[in-house]
Protein backbone atom coordinates (compact mmCIF):
# COMPACT_ATOMS: atom_id res chain seq x y z
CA UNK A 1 9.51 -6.33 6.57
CA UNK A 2 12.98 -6.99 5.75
CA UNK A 3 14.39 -10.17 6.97
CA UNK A 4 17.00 -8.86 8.80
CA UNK A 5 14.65 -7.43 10.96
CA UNK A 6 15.16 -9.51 14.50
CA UNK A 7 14.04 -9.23 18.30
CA UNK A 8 14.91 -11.05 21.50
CA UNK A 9 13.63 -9.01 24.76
CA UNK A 10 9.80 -8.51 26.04
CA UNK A 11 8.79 -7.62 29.29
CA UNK A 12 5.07 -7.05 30.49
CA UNK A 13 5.97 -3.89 31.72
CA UNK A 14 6.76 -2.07 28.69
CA UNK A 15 3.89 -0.54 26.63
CA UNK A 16 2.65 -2.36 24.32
CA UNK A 17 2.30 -1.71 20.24
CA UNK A 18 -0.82 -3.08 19.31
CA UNK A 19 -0.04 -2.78 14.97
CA UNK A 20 2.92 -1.56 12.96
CA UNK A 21 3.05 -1.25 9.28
CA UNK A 22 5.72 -2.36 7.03
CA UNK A 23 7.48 1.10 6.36
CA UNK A 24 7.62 1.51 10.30
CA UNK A 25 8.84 -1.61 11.08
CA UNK A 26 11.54 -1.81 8.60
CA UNK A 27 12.56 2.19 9.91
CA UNK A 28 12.37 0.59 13.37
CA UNK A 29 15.05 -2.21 12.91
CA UNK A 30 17.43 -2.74 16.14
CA UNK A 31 19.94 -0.06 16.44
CA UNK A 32 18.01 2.59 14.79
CA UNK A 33 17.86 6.08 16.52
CA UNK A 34 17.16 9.37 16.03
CA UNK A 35 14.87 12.32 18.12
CA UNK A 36 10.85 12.86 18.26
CA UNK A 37 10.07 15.86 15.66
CA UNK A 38 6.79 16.18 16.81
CA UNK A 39 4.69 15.57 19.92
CA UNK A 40 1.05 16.10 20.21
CA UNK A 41 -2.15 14.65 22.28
CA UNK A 42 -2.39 11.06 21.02
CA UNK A 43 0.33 11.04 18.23
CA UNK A 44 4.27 11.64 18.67
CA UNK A 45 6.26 11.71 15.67
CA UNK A 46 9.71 10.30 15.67
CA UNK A 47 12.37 10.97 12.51
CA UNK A 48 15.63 8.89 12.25
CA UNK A 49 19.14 10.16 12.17
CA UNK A 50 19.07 9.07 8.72
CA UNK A 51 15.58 11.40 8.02
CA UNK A 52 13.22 8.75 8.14
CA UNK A 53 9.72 9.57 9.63
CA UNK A 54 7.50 6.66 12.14
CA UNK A 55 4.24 8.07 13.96
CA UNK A 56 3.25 7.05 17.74
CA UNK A 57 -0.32 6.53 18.01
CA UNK A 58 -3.03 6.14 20.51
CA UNK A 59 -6.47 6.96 22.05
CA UNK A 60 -8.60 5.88 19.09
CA UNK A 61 -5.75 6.97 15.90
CA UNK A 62 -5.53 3.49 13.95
CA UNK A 63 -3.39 2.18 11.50
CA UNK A 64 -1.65 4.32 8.99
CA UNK A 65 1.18 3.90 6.67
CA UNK A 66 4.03 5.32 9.38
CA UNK A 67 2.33 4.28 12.47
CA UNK A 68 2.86 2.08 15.29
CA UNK A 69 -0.26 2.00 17.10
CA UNK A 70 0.11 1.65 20.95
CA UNK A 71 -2.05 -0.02 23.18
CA UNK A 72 -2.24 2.52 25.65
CA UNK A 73 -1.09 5.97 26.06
CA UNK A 74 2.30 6.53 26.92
CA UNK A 75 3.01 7.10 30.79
CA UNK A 76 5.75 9.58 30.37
CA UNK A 77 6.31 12.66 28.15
CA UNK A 78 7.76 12.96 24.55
CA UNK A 79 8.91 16.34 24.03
CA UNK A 80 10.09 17.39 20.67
CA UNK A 81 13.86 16.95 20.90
CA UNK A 82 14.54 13.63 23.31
CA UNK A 83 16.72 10.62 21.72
CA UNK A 84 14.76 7.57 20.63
CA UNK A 85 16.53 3.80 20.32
CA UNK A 86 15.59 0.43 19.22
CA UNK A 87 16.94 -2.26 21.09
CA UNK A 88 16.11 -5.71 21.05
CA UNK A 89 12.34 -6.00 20.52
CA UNK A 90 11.79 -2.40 22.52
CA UNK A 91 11.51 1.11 21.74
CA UNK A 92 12.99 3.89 24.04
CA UNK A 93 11.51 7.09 23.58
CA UNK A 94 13.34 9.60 26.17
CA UNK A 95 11.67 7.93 29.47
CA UNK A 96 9.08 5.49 28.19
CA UNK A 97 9.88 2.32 26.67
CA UNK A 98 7.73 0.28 24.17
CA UNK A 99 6.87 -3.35 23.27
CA UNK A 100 7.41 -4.00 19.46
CA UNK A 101 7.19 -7.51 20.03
CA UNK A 102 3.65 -8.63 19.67
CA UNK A 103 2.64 -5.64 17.39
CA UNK A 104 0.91 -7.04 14.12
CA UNK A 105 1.92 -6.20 10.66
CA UNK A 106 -0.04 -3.64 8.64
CA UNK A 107 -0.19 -3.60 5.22
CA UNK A 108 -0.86 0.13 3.70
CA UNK A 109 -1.04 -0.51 0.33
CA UNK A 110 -4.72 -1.48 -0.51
CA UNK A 111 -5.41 -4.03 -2.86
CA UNK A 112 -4.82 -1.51 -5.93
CA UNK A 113 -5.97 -4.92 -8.28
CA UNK A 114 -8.60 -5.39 -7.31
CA UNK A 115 -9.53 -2.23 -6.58
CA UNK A 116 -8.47 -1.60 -10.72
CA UNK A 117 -11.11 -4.48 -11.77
CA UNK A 118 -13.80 -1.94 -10.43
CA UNK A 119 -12.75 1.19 -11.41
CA UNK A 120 -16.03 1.77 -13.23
CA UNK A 121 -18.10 1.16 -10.34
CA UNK A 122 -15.96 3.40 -8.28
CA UNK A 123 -15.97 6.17 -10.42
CA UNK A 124 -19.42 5.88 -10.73
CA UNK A 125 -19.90 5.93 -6.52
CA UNK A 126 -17.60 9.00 -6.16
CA UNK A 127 -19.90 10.61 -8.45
CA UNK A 128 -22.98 9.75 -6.81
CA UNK A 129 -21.61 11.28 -3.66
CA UNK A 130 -20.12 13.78 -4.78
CA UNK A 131 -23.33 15.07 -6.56
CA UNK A 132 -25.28 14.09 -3.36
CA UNK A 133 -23.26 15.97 -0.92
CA UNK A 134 -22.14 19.31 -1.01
CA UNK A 135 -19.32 18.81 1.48
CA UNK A 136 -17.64 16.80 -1.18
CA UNK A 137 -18.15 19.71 -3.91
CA UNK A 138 -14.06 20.18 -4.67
CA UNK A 139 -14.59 23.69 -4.42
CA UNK A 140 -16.12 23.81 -1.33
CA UNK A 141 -13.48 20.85 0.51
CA UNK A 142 -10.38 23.59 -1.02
CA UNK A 143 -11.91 26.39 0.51
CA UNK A 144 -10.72 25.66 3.95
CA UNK A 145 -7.18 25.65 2.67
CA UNK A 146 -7.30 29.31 1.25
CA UNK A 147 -6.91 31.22 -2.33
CA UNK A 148 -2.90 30.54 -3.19
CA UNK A 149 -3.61 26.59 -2.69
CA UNK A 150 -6.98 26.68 -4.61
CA UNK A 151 -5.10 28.60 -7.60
CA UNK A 152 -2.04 26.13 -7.73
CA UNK A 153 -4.79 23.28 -7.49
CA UNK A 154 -6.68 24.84 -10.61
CA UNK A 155 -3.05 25.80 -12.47
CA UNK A 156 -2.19 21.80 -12.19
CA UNK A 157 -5.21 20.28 -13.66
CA UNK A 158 -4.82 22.43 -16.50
CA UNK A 159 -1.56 21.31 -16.76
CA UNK A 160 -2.14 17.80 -16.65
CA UNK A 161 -4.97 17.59 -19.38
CA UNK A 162 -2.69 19.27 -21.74
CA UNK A 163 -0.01 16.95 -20.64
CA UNK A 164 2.80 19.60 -20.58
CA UNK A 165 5.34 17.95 -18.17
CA UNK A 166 7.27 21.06 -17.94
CA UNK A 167 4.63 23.03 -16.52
CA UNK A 168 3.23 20.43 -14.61
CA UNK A 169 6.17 19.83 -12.65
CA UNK A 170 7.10 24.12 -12.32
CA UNK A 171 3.26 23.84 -10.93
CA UNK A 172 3.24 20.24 -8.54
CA UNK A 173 6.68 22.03 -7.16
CA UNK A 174 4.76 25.35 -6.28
CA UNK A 175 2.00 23.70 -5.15
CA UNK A 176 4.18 21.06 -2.57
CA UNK A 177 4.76 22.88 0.75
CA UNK A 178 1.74 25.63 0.08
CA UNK A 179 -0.04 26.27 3.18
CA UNK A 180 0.24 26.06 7.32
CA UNK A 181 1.54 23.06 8.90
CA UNK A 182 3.13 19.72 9.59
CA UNK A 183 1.22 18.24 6.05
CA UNK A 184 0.50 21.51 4.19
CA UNK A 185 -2.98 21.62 2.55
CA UNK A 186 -1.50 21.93 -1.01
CA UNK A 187 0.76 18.60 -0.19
CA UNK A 188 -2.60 17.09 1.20
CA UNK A 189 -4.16 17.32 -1.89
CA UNK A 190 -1.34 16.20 -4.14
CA UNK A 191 -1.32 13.06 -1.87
CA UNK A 192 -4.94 12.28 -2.42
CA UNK A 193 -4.42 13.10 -6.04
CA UNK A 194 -1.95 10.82 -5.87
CA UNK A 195 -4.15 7.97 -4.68
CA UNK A 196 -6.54 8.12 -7.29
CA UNK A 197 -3.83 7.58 -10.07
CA UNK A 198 -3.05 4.58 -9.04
CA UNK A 199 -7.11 3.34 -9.42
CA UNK A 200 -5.78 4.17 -13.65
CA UNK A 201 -6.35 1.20 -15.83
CA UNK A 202 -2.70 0.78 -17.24
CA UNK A 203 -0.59 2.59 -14.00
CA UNK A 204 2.27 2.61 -17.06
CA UNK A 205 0.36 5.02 -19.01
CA UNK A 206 0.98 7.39 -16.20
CA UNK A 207 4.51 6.51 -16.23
CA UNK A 208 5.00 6.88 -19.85
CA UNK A 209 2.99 9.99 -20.70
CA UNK A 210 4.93 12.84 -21.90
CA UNK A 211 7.86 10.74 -21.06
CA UNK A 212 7.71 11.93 -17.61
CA UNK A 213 8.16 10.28 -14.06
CA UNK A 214 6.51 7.53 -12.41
CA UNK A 215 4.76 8.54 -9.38
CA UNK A 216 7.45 7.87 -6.67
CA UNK A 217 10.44 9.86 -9.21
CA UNK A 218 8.27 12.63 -9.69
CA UNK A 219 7.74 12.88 -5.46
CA UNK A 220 11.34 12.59 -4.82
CA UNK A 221 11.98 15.54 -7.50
CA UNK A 222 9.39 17.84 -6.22
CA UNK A 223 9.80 17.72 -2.74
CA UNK A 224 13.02 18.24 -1.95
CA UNK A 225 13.86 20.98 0.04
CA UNK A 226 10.23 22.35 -0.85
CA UNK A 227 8.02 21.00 2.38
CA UNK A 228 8.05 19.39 5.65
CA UNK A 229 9.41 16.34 6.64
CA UNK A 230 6.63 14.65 8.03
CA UNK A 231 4.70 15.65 5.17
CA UNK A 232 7.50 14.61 2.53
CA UNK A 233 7.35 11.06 4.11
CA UNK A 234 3.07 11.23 3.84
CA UNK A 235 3.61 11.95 0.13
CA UNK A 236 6.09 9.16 -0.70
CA UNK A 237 3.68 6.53 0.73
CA UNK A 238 0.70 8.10 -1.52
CA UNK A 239 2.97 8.15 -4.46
CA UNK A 240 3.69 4.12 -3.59
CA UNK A 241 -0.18 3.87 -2.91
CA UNK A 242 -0.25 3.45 1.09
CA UNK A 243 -2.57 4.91 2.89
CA UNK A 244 -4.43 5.09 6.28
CA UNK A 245 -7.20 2.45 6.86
CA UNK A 246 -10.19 5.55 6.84
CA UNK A 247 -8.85 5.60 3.07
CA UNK A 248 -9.09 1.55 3.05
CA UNK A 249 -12.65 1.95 4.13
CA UNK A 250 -13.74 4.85 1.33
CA UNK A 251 -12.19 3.17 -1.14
CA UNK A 252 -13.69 -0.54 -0.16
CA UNK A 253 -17.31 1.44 0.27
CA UNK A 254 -16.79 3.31 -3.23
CA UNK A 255 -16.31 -0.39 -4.65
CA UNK A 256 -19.02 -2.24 -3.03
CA UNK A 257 -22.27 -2.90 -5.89
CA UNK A 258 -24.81 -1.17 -5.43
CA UNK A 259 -23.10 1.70 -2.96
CA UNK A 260 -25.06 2.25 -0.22
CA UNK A 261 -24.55 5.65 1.33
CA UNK A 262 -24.11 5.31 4.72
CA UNK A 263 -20.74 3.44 4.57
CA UNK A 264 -19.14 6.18 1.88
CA UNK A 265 -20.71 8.76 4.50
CA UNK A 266 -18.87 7.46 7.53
CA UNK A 267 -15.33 7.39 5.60
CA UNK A 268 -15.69 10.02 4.54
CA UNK A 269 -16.25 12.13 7.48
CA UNK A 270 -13.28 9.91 9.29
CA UNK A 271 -11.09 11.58 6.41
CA UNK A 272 -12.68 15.07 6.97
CA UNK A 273 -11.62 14.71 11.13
CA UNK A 274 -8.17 14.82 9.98
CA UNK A 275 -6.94 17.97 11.17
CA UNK A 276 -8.11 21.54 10.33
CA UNK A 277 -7.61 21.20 6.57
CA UNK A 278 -5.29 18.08 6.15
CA UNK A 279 -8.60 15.67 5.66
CA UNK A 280 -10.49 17.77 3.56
CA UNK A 281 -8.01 18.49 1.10
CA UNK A 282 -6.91 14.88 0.49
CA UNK A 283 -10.11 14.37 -0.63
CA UNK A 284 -10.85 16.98 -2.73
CA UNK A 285 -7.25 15.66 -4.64
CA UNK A 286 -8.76 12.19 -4.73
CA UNK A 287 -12.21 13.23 -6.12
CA UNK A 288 -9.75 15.81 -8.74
CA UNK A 289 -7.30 12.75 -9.70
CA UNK A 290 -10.66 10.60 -10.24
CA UNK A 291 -12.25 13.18 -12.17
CA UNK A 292 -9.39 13.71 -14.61
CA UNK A 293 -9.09 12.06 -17.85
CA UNK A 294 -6.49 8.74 -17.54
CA UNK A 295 -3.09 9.85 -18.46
CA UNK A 296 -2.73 7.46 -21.56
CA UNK A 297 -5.54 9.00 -22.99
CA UNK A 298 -3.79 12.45 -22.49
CA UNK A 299 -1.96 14.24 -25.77
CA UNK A 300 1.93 13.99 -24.61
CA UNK A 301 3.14 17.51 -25.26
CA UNK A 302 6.84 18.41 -26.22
């Protein structure tokens, strides 16, 4: 959080934020405003004047790389369209007010190092339960999200293994946006993909492979003007390797030696409750991205 970040007020009788990560608390600084894009039974999504995106969440929704996790549900509505403003330590939300003052910091970003140190074992895991379950078949996780996303899905991976950048960006642009919904399932899975390229042994192979973009350059180029924003702000923290803490549990289960089961099961199916399709395709782009050969071992083509 930046250190220009400061507070002064708290009250008891504001509600209080429980957890906040990083890119939400450095969004929320004092004098920040902008309107709720979203509102919805436990979550309300707020985006900046300046287009930045923080999440409101509560009733059982934990940490996450936007979100500010309250302690209790909000007493008051959120409709789509009422003014926000950070004052002090508090958040005003149209008619209910927030306590950012004794909310604890959340790091997203996993420990991608260590993580790295057991890629083998990892791969290994998301093989074993992938095999073993037939809910985590790729084919049968993209099914959900319909034909046009499963074809742009299959159109990419040839892409990448032949490393032709041109195509692969004409294809990651067709694919961003594809489908219904705040995160469409297409984006869904190129943020899971994302995720898994940042488990690769030398992350600057990626970035030097057909002299193409590092992860966050080629998110920026794709998405603009091509999705929502909500899920344009879910993709830039997957291309800087944040992610929820269900994906902090798969991945710590995946690493654990020997895997046992029943903790890979029970992340798994916390990722698959997200939403009608959003969960479910993430995946099947982190089991794709994981499958896939690493980048520096790719031909660069012209």
């Amino acid at each position: 959080m930046p250190s220009a970040i400061r507070y002064s007020l708290s009250t008891d009788l504001l509600i209080p934020a429980r957890s906040i990560s990083h890119r939400a608390a450095a969004i929320l600084f004092p004098g920040a405003t902008g309107g709720v894009l979203a509102s919805f039974e436990r979550a309300c999504d707020l985006v900046t004047d300046g287009g930045e995106v923080v999440a409101l969440v509560w009733g059982g929704i934990g940490n996450g790389p936007l979100n500010v996790v309250l302690g209790s549900r909000p007493d008051a509505a959120l409709p789509v369209g009422a003014r926000f403003a950070v004052r002090d330590r508090s958040l005003t939300v149209g008619d209910a007010t927030f306590d950012l003052a004794r909310a604890e910091l959340w790091d997203a970003r996993p420990d991608w190092d260590a993580l790295r140190a057991r890629r083998a074992q990892i791969l290994a895991a998301a093989d074993i339960a992938r095999s073993s379950s037939p809910g985590l078949q790729n084919g049968s996780l993209l099914k959900q999200a319909g034909p046009a996303v499963e074809a742009a899905v299959s159109a990419f991976g040839e892409a990448w293994q032949r490393g032709a950048r041109d195509e692969l960006v004409a294809v990651a642009r067709g694919l961003c946006g594809l489908g219904p919904g705040l995160t469409p399932a297409g984006d869904d899975w190129l943020a899971g993909w994302l995720l898994a390229q940042h488990l690769s042994e030398d992350l600057r192979g990626l970035r030097l492979t057909a002299g193409w973009y590092d992860l966050e350059g080629l998110i920026a180029d794709i998405t603009a003007d091509r999705t929502t924003t909500l899920s344009r702000a879910f993709l830039e923290c997957a291309a800087a390797g944040k992610a929820d803490e269900t994906w902090h549990a798969l991945l710590s289960a995946l690493a654990e030696e020997p895997m046992t089961s029943l903790p890979v099961s029970q992340s798994t199916d916390a990722i698959l409750a997200h939403g009608d399709t959003s969960g479910a395709a993430m995946l099947a782009g982190f089991l794709a991205g994981m499958a896939t050969p690493d980048p520096c071992a790719s031909t660069p083509a012209a």
